[in-house]
Protein backbone atom coordinates (compact mmCIF):
# COMPACT_ATOMS: atom_id res chain seq x y z
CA UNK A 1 11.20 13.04 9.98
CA UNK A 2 7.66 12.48 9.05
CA UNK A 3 6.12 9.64 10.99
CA UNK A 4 3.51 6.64 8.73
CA UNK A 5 0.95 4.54 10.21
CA UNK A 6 -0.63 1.36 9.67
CA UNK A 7 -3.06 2.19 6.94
CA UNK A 8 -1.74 5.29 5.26
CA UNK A 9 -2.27 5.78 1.64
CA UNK A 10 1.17 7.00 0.02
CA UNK A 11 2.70 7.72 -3.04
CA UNK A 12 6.43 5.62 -3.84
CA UNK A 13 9.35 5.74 -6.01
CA UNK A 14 9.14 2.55 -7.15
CA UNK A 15 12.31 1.41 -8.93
CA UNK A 16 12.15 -1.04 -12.04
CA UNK A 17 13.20 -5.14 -11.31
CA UNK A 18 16.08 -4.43 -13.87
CA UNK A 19 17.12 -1.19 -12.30
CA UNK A 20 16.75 0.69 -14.97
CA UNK A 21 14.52 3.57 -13.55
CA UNK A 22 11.66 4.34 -11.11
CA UNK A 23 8.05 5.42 -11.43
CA UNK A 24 5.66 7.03 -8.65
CA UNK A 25 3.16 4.76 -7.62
CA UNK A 26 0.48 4.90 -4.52
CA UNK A 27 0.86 1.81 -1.68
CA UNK A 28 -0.51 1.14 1.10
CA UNK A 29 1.01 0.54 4.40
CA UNK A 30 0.55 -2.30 5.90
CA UNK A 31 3.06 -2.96 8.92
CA UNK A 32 2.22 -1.53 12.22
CA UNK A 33 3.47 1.02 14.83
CA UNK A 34 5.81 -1.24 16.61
CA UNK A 35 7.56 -2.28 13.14
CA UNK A 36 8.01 1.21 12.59
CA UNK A 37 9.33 2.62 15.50
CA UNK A 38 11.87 0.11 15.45
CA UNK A 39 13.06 0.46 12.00
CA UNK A 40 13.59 3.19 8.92
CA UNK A 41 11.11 1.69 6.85
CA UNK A 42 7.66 0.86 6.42
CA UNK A 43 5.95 -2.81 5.02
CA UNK A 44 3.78 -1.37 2.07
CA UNK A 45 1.18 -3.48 -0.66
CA UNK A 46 0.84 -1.90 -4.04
CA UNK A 47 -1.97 -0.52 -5.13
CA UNK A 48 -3.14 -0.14 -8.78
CA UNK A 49 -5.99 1.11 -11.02
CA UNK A 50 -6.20 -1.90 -13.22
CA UNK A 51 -9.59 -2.72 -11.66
CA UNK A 52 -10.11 -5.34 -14.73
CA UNK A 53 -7.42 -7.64 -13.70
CA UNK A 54 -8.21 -8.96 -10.00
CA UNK A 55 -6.37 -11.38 -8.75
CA UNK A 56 -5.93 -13.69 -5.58
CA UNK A 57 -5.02 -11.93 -2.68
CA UNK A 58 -6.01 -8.47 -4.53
CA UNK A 59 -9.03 -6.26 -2.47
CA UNK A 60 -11.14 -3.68 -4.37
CA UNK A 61 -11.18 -0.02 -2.46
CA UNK A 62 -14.81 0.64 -2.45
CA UNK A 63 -13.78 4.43 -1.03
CA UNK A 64 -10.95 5.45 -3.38
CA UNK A 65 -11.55 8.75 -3.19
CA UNK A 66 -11.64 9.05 0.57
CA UNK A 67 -8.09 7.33 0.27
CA UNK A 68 -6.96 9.86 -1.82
CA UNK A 69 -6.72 8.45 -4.83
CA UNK A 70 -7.45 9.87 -8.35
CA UNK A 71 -9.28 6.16 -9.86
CA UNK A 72 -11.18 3.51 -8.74
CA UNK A 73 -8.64 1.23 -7.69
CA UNK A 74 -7.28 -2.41 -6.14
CA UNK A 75 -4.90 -2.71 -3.16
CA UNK A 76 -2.38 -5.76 -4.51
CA UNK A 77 -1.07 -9.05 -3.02
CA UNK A 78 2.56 -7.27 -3.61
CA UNK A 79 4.15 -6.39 -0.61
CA UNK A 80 7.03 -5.13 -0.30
CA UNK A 81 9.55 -3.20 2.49
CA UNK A 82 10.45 0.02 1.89
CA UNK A 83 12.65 2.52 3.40
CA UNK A 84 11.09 5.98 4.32
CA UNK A 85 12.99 7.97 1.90
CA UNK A 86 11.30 6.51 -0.92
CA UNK A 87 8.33 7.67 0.56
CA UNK A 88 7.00 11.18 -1.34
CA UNK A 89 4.40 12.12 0.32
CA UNK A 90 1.02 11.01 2.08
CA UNK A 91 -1.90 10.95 0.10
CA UNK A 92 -5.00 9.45 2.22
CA UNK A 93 -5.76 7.07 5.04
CA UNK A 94 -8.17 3.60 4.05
CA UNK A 95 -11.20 3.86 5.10
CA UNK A 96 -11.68 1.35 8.11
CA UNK A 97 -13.71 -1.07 6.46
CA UNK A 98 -11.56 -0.83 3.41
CA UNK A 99 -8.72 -1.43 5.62
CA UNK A 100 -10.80 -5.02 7.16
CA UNK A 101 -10.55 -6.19 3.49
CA UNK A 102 -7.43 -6.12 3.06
CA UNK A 103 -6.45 -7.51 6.29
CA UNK A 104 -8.67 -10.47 5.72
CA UNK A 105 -7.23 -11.44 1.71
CA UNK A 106 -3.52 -10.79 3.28
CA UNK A 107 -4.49 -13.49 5.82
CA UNK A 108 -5.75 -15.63 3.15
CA UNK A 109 -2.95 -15.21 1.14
CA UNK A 110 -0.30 -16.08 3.61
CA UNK A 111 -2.21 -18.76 5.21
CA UNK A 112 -2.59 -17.19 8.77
């Protein structure tokens, strides 16, 4: 079983709100260590490279391609659980700093 961590850039099947099929999409995880080790599944935020349309809660990846990703893109305020077999496959780690942004606008969004 491949192991995640906090900060992993990964590619999901993400299935459709009316069930009626999935697409691959890249995430980033979000939960930490202990979370995992205690469970089959990961806390994850969407990402997306619809860089026009930033909302609250949404944090721009100033090193996308040191993620691993193929476009400039935004790490969303949708979070979601999902279990490791949806997982496909790793495809970066967020850069630190990166990583402080998002942490910060999750904060802000949740009100902690």
């Amino acid at each position: 079983m491949t192991s995640y961590s906090r900060g992993d850039v990964i590619l999901v099947e993400f299935a459709f709100s009316e069930e009626t099929g999935s697409k691959k999409r890249p995430a980033l995880i979000v939960s930490a260590e202990n979370y995992h080790r205690q469970r089959r599944e990961v806390i994850i935020a969407a990402i997306t490279s619809n860089i026009r349309r930033v909302l609250f809660g949404d944090t721009m990846i100033v090193q996308w391609k040191e993620s691993g990703l193929l476009f400039p893109s935004v790490v969303t305020g949708i979070v979601r659980t999902v279990k490791n077999d949806m997982i496909i496959r790793k495809l970066g780690t967020l850069p630190h700093q990166d990583f402080v942004g998002v942490q910060r606008r999750m904060r802000k969004s949740l009100g902690l």
